[in-house]
C-alpha atoms as a PDB file:
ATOM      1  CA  UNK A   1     164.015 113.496  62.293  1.00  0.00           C
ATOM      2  CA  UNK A   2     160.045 112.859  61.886  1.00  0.00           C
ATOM      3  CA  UNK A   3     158.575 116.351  61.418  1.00  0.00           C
ATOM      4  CA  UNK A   4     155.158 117.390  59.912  1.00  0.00           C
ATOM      5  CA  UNK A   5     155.825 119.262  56.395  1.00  0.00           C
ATOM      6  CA  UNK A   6     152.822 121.141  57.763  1.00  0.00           C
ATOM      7  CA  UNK A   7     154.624 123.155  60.127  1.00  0.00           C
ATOM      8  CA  UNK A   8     156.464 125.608  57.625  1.00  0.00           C
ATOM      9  CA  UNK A   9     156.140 129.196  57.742  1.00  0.00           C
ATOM     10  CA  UNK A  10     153.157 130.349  55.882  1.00  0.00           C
ATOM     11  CA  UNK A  11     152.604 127.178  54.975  1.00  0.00           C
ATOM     12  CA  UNK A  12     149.264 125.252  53.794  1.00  0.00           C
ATOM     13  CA  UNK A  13     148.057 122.078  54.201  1.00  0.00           C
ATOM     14  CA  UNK A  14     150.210 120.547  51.497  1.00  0.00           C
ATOM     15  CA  UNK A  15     153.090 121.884  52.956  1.00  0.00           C
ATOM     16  CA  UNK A  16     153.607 124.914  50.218  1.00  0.00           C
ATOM     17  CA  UNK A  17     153.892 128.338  50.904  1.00  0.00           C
ATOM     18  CA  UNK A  18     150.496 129.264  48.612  1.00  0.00           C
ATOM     19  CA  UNK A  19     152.734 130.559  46.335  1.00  0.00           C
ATOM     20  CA  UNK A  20     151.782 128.976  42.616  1.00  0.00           C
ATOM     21  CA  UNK A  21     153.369 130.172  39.534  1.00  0.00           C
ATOM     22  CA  UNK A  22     156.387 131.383  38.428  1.00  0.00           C
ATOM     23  CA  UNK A  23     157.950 134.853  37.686  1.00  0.00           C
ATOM     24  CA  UNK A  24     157.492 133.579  33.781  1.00  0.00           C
ATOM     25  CA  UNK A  25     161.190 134.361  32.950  1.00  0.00           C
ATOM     26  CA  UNK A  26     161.487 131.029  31.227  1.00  0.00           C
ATOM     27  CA  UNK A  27     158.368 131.244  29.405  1.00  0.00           C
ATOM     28  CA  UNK A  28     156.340 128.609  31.535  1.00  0.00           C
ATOM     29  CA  UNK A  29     154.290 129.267  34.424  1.00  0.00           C
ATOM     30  CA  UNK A  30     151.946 127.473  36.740  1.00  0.00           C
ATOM     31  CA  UNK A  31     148.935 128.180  34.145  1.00  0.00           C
ATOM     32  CA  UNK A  32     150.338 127.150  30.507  1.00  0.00           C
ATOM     33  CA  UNK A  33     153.114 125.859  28.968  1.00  0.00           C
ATOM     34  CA  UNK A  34     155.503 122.686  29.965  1.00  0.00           C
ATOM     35  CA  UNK A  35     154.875 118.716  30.533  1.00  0.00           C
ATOM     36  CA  UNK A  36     155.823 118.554  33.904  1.00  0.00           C
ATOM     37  CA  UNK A  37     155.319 120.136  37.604  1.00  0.00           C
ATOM     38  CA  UNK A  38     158.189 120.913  40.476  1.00  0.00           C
ATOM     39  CA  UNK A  39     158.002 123.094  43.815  1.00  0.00           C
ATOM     40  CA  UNK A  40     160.572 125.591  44.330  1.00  0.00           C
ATOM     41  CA  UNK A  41     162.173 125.012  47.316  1.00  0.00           C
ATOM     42  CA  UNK A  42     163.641 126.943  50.070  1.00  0.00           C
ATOM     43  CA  UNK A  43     166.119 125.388  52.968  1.00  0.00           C
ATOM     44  CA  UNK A  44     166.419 127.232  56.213  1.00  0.00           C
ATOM     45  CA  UNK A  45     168.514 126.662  59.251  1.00  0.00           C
ATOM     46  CA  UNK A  46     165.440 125.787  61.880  1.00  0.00           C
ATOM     47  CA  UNK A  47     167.877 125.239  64.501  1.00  0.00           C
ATOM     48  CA  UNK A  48     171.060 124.643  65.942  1.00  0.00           C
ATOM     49  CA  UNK A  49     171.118 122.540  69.520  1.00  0.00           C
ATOM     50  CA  UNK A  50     174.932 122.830  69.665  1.00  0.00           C
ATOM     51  CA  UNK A  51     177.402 125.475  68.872  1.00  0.00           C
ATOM     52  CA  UNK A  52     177.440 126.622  65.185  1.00  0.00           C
ATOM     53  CA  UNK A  53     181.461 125.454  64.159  1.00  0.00           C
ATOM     54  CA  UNK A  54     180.420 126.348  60.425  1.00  0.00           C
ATOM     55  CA  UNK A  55     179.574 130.133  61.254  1.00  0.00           C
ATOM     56  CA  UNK A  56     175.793 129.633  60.314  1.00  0.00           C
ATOM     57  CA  UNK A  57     173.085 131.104  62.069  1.00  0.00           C
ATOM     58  CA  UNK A  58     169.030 130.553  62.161  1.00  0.00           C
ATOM     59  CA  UNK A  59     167.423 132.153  59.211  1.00  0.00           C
ATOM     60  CA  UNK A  60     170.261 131.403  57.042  1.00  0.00           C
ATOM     61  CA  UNK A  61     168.966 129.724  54.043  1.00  0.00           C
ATOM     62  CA  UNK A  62     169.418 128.776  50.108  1.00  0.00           C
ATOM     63  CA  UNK A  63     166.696 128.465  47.394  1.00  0.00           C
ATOM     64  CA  UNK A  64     166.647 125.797  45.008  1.00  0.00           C
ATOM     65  CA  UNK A  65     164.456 126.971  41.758  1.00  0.00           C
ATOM     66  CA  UNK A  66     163.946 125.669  37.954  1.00  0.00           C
ATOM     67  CA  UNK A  67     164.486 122.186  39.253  1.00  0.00           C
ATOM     68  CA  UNK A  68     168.581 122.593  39.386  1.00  0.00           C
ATOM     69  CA  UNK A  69     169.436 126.166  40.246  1.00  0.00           C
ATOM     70  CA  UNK A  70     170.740 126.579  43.919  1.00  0.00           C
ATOM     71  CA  UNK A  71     170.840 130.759  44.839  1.00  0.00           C
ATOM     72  CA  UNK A  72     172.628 132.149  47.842  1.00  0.00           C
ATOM     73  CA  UNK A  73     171.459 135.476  49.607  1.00  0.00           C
ATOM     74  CA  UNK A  74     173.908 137.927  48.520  1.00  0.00           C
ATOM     75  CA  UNK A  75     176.908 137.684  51.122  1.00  0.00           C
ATOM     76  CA  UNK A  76     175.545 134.550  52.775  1.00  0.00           C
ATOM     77  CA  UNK A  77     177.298 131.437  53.069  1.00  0.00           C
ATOM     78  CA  UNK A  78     175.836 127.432  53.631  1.00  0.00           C
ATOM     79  CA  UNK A  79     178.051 124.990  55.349  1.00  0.00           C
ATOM     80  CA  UNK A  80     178.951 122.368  52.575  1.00  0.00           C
ATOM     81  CA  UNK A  81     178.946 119.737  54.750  1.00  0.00           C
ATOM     82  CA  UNK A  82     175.108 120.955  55.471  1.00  0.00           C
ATOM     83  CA  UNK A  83     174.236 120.625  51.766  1.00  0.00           C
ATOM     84  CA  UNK A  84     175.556 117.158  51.829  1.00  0.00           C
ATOM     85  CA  UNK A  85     173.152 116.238  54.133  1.00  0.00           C
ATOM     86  CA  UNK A  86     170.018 117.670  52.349  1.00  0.00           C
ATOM     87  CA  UNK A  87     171.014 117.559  49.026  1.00  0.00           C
ATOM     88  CA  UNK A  88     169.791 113.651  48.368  1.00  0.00           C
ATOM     89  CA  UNK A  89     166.457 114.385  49.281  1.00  0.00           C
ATOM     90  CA  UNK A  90     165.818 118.111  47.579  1.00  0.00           C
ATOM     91  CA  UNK A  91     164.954 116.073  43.987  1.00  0.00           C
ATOM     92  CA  UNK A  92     162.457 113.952  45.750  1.00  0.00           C
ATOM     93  CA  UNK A  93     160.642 117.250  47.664  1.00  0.00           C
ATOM     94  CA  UNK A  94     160.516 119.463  44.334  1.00  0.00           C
ATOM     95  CA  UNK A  95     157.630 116.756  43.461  1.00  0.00           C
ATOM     96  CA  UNK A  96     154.285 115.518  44.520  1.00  0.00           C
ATOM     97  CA  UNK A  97     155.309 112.878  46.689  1.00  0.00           C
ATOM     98  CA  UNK A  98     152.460 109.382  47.238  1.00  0.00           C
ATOM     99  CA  UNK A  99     150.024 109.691  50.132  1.00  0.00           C
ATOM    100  CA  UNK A 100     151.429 108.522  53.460  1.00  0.00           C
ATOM    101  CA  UNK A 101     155.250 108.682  51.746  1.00  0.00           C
ATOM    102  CA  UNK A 102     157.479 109.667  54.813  1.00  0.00           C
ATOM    103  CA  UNK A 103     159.176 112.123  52.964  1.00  0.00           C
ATOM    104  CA  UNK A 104     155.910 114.054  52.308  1.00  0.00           C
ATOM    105  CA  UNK A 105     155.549 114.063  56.293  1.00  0.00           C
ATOM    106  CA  UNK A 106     159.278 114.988  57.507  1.00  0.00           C
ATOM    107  CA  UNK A 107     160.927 118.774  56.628  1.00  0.00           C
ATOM    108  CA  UNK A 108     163.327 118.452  58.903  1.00  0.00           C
ATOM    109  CA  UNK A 109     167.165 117.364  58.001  1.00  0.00           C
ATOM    110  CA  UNK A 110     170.052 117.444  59.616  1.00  0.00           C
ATOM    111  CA  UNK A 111     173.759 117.993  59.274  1.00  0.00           C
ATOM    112  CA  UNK A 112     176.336 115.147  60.260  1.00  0.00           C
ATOM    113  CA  UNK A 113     178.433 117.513  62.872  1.00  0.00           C
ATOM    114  CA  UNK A 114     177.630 116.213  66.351  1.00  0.00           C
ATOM    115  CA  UNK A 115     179.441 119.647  67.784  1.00  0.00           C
ATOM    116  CA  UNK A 116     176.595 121.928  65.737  1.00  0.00           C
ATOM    117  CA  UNK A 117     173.483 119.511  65.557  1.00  0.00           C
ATOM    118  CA  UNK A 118     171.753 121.591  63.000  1.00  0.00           C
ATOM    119  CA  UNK A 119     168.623 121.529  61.673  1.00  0.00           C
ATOM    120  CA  UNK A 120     167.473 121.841  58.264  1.00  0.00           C
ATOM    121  CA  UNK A 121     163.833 122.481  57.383  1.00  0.00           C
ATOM    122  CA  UNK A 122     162.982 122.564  53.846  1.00  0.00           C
ATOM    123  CA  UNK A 123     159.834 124.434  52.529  1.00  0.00           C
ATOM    124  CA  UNK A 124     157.730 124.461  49.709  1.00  0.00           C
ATOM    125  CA  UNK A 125     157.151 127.929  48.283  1.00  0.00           C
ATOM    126  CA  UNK A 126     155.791 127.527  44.712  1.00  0.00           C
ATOM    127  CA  UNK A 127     155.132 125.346  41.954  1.00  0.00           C
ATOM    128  CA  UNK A 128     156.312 125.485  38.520  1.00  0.00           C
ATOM    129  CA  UNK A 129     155.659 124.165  35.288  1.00  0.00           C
ATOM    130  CA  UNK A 130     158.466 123.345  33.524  1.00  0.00           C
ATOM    131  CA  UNK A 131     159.623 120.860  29.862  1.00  0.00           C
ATOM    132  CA  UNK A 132     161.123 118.161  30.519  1.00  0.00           C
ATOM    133  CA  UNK A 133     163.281 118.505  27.580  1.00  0.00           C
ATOM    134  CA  UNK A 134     164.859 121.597  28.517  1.00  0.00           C
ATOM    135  CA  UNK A 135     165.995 119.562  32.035  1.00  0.00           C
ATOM    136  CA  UNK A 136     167.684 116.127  29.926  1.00  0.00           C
END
């Protein structure tokens, strides 16, 4: 689906939430430290057109921070076949994607069932500075 990254909630013109930094737990923040940049990212259900088979509702959502750590509201659940979908594209989103790249453009995924047809928007909501060596 061709959506503008734009269109987030709370979002700015780069598609981020505003939010820079970090919460500094691993040392590195969005002022010092680190060799390397990600976005924090946040995936929300934007929509279902169908009827929700998986139990999943709008709103529900997961957070993907420190490049590799997936978090869960506390007694929340995401549809694995959901995560399937958007997973392949969450490594290329946590960076700063070429000018005109499609990927920069589109926030919207969606998951395989043709009963559900849900939508998957994935936002932006910080930036990071993180080593390299600590990810390999």
């Amino acid at each position: 689906m061709g959506d503008d990254a734009n269109t987030g909630a709370g979002g700015v013109a780069d598609g981020t939430s505003g939010a820079e930094g970090t919460d500094g737990a691993d040392g590195t923040d969005g002022a010092s430290g680190g060799d390397m940049e990600l976005y924090d990212l946040r995936v929300v259900v934007d929509r279902i057109e169908g009827r929700s088979v998986c139990g999943m509702e709008v709103g529900d959502c997961f957070t993907l921070e420190r490049s590799a750590h997936l978090r869960l509201p506390d007694g929340k659940h995401f549809c694995v076949y959901a995560l399937a979908a958007v997973l392949p594209f969450l490594a290329a989103k946590q960076r700063d994607l070429a000018p005109g790249d499609w990927l920069a453009r589109d926030s919207l995924f969606c998951c395989p069932d043709p009963e559900e047809r849900l939508v998957m928007r994935v936002e932006r909501t910080g930036r990071r500075r993180m080593n390299s060596a600590d990810l390999t």
